[in-house]
C-alpha atoms as a PDB file:
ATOM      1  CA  UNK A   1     -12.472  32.042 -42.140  1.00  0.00           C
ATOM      2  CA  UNK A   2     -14.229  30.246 -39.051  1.00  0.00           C
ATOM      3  CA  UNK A   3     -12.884  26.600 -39.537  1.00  0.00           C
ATOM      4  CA  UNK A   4     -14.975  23.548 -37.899  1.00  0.00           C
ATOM      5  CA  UNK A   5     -11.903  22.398 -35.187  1.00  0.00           C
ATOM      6  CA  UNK A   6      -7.968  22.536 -36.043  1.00  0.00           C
ATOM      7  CA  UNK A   7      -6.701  20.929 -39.010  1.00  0.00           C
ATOM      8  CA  UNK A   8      -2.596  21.092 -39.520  1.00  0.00           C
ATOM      9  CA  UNK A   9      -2.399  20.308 -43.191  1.00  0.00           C
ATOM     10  CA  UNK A  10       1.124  22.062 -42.915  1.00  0.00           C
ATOM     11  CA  UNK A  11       3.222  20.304 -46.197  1.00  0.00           C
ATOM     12  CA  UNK A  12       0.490  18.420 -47.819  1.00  0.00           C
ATOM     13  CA  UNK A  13      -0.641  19.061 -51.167  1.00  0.00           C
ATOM     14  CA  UNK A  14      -4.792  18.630 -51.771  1.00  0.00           C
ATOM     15  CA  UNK A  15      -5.892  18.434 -55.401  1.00  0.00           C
ATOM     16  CA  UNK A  16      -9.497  19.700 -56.047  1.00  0.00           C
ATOM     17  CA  UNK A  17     -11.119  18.948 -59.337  1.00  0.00           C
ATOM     18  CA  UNK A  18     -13.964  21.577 -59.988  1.00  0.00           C
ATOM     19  CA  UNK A  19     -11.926  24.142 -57.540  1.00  0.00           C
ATOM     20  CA  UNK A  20     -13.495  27.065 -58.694  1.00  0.00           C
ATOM     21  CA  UNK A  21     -17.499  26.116 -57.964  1.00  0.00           C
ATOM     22  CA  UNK A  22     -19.209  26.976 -55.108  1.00  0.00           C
ATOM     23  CA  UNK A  23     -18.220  23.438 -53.062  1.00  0.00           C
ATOM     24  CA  UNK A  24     -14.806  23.586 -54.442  1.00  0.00           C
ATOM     25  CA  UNK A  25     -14.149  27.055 -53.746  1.00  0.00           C
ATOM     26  CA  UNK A  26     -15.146  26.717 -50.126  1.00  0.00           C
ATOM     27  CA  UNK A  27     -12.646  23.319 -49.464  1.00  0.00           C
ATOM     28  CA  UNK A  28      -9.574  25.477 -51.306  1.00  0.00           C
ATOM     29  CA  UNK A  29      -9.718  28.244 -48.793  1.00  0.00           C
ATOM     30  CA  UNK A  30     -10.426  26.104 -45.941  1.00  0.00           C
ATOM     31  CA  UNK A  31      -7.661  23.695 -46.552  1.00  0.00           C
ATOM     32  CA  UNK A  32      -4.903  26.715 -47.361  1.00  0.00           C
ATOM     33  CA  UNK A  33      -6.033  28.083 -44.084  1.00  0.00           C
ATOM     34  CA  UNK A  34      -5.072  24.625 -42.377  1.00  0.00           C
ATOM     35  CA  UNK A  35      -1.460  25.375 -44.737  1.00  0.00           C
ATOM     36  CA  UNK A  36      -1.910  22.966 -47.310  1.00  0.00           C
ATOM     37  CA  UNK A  37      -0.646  23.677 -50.756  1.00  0.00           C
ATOM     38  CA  UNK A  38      -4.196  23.774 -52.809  1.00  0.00           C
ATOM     39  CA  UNK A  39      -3.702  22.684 -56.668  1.00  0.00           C
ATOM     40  CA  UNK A  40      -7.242  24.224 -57.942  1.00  0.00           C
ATOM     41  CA  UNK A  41      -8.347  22.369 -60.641  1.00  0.00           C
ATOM     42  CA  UNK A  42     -10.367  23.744 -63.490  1.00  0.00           C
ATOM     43  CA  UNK A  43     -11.108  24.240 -67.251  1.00  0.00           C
ATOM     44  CA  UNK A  44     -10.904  27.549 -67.111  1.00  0.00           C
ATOM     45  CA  UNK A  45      -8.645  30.294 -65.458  1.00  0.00           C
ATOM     46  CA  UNK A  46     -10.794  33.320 -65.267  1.00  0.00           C
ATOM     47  CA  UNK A  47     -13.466  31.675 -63.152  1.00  0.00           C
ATOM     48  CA  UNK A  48     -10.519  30.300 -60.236  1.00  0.00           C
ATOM     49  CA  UNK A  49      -8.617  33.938 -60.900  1.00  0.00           C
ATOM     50  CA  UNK A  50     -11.354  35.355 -57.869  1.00  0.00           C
ATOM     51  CA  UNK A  51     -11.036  32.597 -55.831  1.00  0.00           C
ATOM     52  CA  UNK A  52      -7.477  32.588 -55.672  1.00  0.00           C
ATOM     53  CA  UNK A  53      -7.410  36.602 -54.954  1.00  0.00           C
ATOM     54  CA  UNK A  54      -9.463  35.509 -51.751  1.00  0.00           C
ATOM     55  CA  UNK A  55      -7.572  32.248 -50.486  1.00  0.00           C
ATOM     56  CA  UNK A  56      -5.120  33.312 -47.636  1.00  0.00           C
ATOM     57  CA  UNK A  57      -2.566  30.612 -48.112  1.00  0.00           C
ATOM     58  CA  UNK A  58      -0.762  28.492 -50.827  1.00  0.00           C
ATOM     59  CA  UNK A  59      -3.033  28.345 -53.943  1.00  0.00           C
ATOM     60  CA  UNK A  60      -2.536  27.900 -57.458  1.00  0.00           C
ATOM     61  CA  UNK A  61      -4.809  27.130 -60.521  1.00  0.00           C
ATOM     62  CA  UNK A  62      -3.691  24.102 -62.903  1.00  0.00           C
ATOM     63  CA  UNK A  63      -5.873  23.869 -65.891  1.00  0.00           C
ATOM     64  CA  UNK A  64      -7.465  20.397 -66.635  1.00  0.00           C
ATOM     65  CA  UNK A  65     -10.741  19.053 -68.239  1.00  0.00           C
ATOM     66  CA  UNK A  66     -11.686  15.922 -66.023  1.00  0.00           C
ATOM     67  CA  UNK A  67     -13.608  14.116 -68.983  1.00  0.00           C
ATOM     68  CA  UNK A  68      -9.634  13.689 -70.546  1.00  0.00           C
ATOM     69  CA  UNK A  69      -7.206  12.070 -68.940  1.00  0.00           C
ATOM     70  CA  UNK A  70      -4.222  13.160 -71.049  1.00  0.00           C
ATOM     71  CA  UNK A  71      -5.491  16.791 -69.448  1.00  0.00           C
ATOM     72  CA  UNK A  72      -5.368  15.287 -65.986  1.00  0.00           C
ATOM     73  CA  UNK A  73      -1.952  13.814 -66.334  1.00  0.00           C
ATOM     74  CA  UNK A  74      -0.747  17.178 -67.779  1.00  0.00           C
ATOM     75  CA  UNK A  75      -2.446  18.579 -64.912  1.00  0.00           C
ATOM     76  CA  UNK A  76      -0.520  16.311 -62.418  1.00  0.00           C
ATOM     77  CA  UNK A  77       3.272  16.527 -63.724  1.00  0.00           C
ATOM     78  CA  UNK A  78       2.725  20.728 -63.592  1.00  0.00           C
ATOM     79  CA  UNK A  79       1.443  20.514 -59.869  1.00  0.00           C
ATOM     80  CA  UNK A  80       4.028  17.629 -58.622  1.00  0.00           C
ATOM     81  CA  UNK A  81       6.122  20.105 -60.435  1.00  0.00           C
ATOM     82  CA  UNK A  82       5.139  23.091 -58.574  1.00  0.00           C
ATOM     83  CA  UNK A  83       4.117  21.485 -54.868  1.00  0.00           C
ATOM     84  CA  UNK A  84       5.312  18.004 -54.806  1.00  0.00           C
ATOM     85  CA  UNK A  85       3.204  14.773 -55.163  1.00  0.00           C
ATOM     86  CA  UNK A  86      -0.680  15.658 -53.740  1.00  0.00           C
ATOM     87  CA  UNK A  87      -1.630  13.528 -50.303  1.00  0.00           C
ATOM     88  CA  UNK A  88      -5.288  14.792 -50.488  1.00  0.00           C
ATOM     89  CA  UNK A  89      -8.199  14.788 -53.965  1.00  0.00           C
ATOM     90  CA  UNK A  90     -10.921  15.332 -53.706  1.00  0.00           C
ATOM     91  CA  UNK A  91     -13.110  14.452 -56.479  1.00  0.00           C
ATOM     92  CA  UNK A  92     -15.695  17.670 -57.135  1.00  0.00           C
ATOM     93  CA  UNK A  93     -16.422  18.642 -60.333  1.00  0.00           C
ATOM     94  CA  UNK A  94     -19.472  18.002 -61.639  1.00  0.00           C
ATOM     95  CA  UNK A  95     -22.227  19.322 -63.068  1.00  0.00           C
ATOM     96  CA  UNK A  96     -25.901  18.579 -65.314  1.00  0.00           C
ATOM     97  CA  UNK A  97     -26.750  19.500 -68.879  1.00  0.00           C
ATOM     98  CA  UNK A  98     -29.813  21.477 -69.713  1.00  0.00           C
ATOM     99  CA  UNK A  99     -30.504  19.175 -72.535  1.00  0.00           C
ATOM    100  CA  UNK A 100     -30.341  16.521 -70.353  1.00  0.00           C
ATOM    101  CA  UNK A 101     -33.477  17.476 -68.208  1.00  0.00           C
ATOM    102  CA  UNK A 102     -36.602  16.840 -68.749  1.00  0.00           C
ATOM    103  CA  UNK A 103     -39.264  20.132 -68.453  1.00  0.00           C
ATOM    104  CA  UNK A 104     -42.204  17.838 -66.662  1.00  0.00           C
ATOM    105  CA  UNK A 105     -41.909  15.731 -63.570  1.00  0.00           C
ATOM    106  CA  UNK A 106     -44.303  13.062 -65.090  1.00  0.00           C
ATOM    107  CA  UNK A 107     -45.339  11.557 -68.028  1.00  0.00           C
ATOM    108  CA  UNK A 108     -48.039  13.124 -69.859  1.00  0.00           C
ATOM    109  CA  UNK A 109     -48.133  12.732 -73.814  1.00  0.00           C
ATOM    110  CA  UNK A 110     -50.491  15.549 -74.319  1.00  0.00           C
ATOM    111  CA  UNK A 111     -47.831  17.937 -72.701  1.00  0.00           C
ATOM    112  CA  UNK A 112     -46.422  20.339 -74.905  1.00  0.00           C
ATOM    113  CA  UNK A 113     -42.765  20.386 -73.314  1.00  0.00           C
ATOM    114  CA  UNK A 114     -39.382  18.546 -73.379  1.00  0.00           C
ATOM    115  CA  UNK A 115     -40.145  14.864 -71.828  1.00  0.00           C
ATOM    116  CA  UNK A 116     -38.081  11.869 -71.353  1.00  0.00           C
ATOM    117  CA  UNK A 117     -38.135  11.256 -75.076  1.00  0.00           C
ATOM    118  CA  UNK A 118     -36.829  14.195 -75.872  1.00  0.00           C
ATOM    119  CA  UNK A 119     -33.330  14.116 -73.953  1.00  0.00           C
ATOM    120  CA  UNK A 120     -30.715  14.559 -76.012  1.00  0.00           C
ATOM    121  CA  UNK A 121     -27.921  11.692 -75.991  1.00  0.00           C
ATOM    122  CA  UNK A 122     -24.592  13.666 -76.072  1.00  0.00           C
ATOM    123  CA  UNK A 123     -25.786  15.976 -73.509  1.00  0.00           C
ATOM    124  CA  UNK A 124     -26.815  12.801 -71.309  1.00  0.00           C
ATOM    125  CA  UNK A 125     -23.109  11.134 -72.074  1.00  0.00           C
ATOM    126  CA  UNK A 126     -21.771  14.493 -71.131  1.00  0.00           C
ATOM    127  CA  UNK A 127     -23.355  14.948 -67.776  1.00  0.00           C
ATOM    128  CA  UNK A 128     -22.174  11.106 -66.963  1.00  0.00           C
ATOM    129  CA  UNK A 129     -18.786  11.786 -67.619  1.00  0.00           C
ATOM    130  CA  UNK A 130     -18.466  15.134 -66.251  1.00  0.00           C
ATOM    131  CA  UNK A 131     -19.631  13.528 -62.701  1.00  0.00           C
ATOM    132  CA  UNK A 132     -18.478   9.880 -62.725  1.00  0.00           C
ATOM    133  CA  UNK A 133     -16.343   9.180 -65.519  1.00  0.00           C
ATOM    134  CA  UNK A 134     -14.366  12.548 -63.960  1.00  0.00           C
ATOM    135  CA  UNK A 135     -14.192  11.083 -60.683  1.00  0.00           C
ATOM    136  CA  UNK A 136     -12.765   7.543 -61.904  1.00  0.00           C
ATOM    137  CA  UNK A 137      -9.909   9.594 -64.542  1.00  0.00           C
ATOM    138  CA  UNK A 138      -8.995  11.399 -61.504  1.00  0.00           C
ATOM    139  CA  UNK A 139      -8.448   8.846 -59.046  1.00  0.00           C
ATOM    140  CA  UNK A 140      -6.320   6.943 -61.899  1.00  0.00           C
ATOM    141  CA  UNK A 141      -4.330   9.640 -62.514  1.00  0.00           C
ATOM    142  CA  UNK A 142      -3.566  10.882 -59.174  1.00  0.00           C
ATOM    143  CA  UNK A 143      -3.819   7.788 -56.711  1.00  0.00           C
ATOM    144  CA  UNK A 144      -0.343   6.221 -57.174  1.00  0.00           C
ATOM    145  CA  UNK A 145       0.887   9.307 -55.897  1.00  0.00           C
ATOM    146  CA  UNK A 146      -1.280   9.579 -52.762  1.00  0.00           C
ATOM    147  CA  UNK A 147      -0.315   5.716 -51.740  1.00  0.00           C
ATOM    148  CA  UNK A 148       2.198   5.268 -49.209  1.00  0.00           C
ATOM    149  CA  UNK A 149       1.985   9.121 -48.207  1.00  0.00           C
ATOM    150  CA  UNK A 150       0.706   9.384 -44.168  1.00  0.00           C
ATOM    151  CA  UNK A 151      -3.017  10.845 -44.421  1.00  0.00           C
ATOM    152  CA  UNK A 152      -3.022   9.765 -48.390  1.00  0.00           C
ATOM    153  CA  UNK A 153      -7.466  10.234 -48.910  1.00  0.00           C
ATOM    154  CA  UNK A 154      -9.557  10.476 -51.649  1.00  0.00           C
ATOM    155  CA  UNK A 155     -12.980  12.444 -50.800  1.00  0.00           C
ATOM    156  CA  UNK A 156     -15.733  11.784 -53.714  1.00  0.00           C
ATOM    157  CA  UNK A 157     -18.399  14.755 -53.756  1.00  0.00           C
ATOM    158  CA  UNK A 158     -21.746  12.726 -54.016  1.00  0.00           C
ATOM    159  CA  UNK A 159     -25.277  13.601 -53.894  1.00  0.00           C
ATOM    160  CA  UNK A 160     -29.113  13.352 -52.700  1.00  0.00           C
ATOM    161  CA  UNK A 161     -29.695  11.999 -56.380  1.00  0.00           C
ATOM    162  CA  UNK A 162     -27.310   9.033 -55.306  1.00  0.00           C
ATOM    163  CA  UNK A 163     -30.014   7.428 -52.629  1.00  0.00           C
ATOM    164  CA  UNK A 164     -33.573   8.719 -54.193  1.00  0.00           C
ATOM    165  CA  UNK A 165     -33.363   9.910 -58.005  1.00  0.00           C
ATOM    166  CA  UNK A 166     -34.879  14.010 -58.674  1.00  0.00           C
ATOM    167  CA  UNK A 167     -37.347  14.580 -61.192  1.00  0.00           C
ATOM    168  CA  UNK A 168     -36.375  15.696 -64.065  1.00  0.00           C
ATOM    169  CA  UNK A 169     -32.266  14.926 -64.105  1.00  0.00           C
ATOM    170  CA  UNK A 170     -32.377  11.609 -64.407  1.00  0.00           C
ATOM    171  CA  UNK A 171     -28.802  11.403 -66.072  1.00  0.00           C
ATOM    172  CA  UNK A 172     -27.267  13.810 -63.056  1.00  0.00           C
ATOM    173  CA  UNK A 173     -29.078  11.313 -60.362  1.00  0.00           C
ATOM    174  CA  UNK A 174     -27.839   8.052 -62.673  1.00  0.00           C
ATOM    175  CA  UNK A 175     -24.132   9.731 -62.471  1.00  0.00           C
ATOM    176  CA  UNK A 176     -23.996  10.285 -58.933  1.00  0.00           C
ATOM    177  CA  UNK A 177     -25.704   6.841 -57.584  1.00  0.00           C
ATOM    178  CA  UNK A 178     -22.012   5.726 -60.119  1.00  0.00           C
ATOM    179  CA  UNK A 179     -20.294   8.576 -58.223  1.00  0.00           C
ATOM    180  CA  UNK A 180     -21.231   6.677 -54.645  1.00  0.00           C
ATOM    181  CA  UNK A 181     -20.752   3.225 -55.732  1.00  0.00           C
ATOM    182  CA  UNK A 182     -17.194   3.725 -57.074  1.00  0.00           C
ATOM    183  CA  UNK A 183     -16.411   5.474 -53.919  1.00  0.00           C
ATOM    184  CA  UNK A 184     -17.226   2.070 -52.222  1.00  0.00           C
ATOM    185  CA  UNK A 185     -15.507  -0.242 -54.710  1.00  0.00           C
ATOM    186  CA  UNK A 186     -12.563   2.486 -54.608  1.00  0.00           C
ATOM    187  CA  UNK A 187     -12.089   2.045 -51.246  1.00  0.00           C
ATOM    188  CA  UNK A 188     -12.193  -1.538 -51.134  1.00  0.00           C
ATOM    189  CA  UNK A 189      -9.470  -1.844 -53.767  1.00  0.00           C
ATOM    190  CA  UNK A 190      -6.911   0.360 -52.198  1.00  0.00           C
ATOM    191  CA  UNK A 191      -7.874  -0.632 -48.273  1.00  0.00           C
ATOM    192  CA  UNK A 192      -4.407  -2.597 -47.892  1.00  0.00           C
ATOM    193  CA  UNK A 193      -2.578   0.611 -49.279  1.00  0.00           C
ATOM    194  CA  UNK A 194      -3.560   2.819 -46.668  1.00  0.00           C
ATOM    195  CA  UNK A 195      -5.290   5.355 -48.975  1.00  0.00           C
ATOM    196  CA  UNK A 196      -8.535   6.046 -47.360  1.00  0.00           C
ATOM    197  CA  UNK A 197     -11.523   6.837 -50.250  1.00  0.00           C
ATOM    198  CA  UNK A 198     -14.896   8.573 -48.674  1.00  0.00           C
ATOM    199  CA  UNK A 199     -17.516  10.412 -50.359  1.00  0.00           C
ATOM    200  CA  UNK A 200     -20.017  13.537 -48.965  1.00  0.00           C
ATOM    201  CA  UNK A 201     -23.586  13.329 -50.302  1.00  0.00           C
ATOM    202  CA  UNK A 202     -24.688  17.121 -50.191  1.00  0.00           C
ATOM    203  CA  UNK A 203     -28.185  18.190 -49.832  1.00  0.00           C
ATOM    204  CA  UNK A 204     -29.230  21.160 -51.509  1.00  0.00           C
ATOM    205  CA  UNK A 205     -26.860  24.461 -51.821  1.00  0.00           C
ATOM    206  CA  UNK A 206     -27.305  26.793 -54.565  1.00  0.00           C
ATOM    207  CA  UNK A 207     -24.652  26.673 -57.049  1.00  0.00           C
ATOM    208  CA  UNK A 208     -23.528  27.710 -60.719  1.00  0.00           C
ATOM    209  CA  UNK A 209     -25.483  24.463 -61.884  1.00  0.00           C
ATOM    210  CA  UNK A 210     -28.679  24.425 -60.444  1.00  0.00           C
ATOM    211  CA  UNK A 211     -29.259  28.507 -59.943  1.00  0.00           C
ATOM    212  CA  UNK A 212     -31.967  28.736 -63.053  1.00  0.00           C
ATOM    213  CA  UNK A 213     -33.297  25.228 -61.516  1.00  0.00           C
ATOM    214  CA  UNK A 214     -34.074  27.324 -57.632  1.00  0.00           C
ATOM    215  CA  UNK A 215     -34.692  30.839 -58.630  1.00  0.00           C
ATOM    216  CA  UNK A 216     -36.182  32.467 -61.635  1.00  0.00           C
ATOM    217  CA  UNK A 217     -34.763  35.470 -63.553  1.00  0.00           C
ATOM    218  CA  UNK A 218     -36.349  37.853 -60.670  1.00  0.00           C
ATOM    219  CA  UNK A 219     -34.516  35.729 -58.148  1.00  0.00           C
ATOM    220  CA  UNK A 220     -37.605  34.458 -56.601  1.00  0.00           C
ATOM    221  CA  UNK A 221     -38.147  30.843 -55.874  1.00  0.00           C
ATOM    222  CA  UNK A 222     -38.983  28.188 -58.017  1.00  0.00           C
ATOM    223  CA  UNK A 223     -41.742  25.841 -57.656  1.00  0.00           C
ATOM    224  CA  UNK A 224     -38.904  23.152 -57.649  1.00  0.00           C
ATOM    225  CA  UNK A 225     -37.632  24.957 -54.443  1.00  0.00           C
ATOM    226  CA  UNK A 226     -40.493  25.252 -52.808  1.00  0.00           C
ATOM    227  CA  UNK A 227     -41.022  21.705 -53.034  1.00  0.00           C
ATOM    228  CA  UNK A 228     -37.195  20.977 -52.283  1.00  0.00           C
ATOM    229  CA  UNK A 229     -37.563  22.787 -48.797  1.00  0.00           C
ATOM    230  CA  UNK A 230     -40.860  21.088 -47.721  1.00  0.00           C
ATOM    231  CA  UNK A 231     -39.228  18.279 -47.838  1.00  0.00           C
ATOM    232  CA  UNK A 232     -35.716  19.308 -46.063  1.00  0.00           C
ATOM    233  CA  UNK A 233     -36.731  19.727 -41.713  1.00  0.00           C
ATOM    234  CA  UNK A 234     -34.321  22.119 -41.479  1.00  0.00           C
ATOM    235  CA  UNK A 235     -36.315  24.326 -44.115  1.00  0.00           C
ATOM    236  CA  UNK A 236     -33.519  26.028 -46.025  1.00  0.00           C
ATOM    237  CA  UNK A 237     -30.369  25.070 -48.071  1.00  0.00           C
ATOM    238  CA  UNK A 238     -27.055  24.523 -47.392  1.00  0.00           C
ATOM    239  CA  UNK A 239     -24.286  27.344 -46.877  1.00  0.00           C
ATOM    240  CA  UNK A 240     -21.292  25.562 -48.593  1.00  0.00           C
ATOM    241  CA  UNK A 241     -19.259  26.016 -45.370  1.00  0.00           C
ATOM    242  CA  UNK A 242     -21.452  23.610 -43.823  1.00  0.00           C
ATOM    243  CA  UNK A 243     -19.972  20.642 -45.498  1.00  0.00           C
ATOM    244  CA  UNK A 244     -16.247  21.643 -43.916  1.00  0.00           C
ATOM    245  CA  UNK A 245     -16.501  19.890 -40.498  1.00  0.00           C
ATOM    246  CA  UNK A 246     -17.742  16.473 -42.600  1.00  0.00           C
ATOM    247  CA  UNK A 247     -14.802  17.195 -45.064  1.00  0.00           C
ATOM    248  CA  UNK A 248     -11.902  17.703 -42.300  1.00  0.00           C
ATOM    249  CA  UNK A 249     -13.153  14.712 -40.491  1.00  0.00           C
ATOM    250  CA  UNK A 250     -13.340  12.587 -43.533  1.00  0.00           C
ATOM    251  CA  UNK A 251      -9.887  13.894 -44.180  1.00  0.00           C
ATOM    252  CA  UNK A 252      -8.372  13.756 -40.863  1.00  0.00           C
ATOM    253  CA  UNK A 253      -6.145  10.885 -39.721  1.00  0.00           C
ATOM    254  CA  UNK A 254      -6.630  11.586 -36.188  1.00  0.00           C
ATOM    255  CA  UNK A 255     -10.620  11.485 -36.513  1.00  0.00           C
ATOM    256  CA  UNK A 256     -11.284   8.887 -39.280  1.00  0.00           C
ATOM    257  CA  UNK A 257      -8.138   6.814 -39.306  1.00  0.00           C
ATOM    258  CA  UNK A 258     -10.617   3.362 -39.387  1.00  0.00           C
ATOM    259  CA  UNK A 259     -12.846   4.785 -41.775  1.00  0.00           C
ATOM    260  CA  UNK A 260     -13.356   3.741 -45.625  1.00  0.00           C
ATOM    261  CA  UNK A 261     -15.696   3.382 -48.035  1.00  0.00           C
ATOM    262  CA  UNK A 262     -18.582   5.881 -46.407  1.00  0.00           C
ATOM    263  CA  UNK A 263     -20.914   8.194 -47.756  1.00  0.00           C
ATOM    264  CA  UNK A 264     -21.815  10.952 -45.438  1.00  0.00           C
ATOM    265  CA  UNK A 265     -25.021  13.085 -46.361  1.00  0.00           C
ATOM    266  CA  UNK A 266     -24.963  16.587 -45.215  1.00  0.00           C
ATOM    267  CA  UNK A 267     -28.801  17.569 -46.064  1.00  0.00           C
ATOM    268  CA  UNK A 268     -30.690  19.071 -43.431  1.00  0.00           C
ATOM    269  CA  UNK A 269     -32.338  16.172 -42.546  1.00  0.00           C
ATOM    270  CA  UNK A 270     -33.179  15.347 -46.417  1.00  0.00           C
ATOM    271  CA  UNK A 271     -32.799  11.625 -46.481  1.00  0.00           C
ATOM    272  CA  UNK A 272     -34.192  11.136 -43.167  1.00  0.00           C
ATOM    273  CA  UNK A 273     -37.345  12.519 -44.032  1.00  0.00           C
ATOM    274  CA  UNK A 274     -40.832  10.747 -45.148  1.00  0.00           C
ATOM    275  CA  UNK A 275     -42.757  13.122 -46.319  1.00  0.00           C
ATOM    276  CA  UNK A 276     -45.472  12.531 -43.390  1.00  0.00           C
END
């Protein structure tokens, strides 16, 4: 693997919470290659089993729901267990709920499809605390190990639906705009500990979640994608690798030692664009 710039992680333990998606999968073999000890966190085995057949390093899977938190602290005795007490989480799973999307962009009552009235309340309390509520169990669980450890970070995987809320996911956009704002009280809290708490806002990279969203059942693009890449200057999505030199920085002592409380967007020029 081509890493961004050096990055001795050699002895430090990183936690990743939704290891085994595309993001997640992409910081675990990056960060063993630096020689951390990755805990991969996920709710199920089989889908990290592949992903740890490909990391070249110290990887293991712990499984853990982040919606529970007696999960998480199970989670957390079995890896100090196994690797010692983490220095590194990074907050990534996530995820949005069919049921909680609407079918049209805008209102129109003579529509015949799924609208805004139509959303379906579990799903929408699902896809809140699969994204935020995950993030905040997390950091309880795990942060009073990280403090007082040299390099101790918390990295908070944000989004485009933080600044300027999608169409049709308005839960997922609502969860992530939480997401970026308890990455900012987060840091503020723990500033006099040391324990540094940043958060990447991601443009758009295909992924488990989103794949029916960007391509159709031919694998030819969506509408919605067509319309995602007009409006990203760089004119294509992500590759999930992209988002490594923003991680090691955010992660780095050396490089980000006097820096807290950030969101960094990664989006091919997303946010910066007008539309004109």
């Amino acid at each position: 693997m081509k890493l961004p710039f050096q990055l001795d992680l050699s002895g430090k333990t990183v936690v990743i919470t939704g290891g085994s998606g595309v993001l997640g999968a992409s910081f675990a073999k990056a960060l063993a290659a630096c020689g951390a000890k990755v805990a991969i966190l996920a709710r199920k085995k089989e889908s990290a089993q592949e992903l740890l057949n490909e990391i070249e390093g110290e990887a293991a899977f712990f499984q853990a729901d982040v919606t529970n938190i007696e999960s998480l602290k199970q989670a957390r005795d079995e890896v100090i267990s196994k690797y010692g007490k983490p220095t590194i989480l990074i907050n990534g799973a996530g995820g949005n709920n069919p049921k909680a999307t609407t079918e049209d962009e805008f209102y129109n009552p003579d529509a015949q499809m799924k609208d805004f009235f139509q959303l379906d309340l579990d799903a929408l309390k699902m896809v809140f605390d699969l994204n935020f509520h995950g993030a905040l169990l997390a950091s309880q669980v795990f942060a009073k190990d990280l403090i007082g450890q040299e390099g101790a970070s918390i990295i908070n995987i944000s989004s485009m639906n933080a600044y300027r809320p999608l169409t049709k996911i308005p839960a997922y956009s609502g969860a992530k705009a939480a997401v970026q704002n308890l990455t900012m009280w987060l840091a503020t809290y723990f500033a006099g500990t040391g324990l540094r708490v940043n958060a990447i806002a991601p443009g758009f990279f295909v992924s488990h979640q989103n794949r029916d969203l960007l391509f159709d059942k031919e694998g030819k693009p969506t509408p919605r994608t067509g319309k995602i890449l007009r409006a990203t200057p760089m004119g294509r999505f992500g590759e999930a690798d992209e988002l490594l030199g923003t991680l090691f920085y955010l992660i780095s002592p050396q490089a980000s030692s006097f820096v807290t409380g950030v969101v960094i967007p990664v989006d091919g020029g997303f946010s910066a664009y007008s539309g004109v």
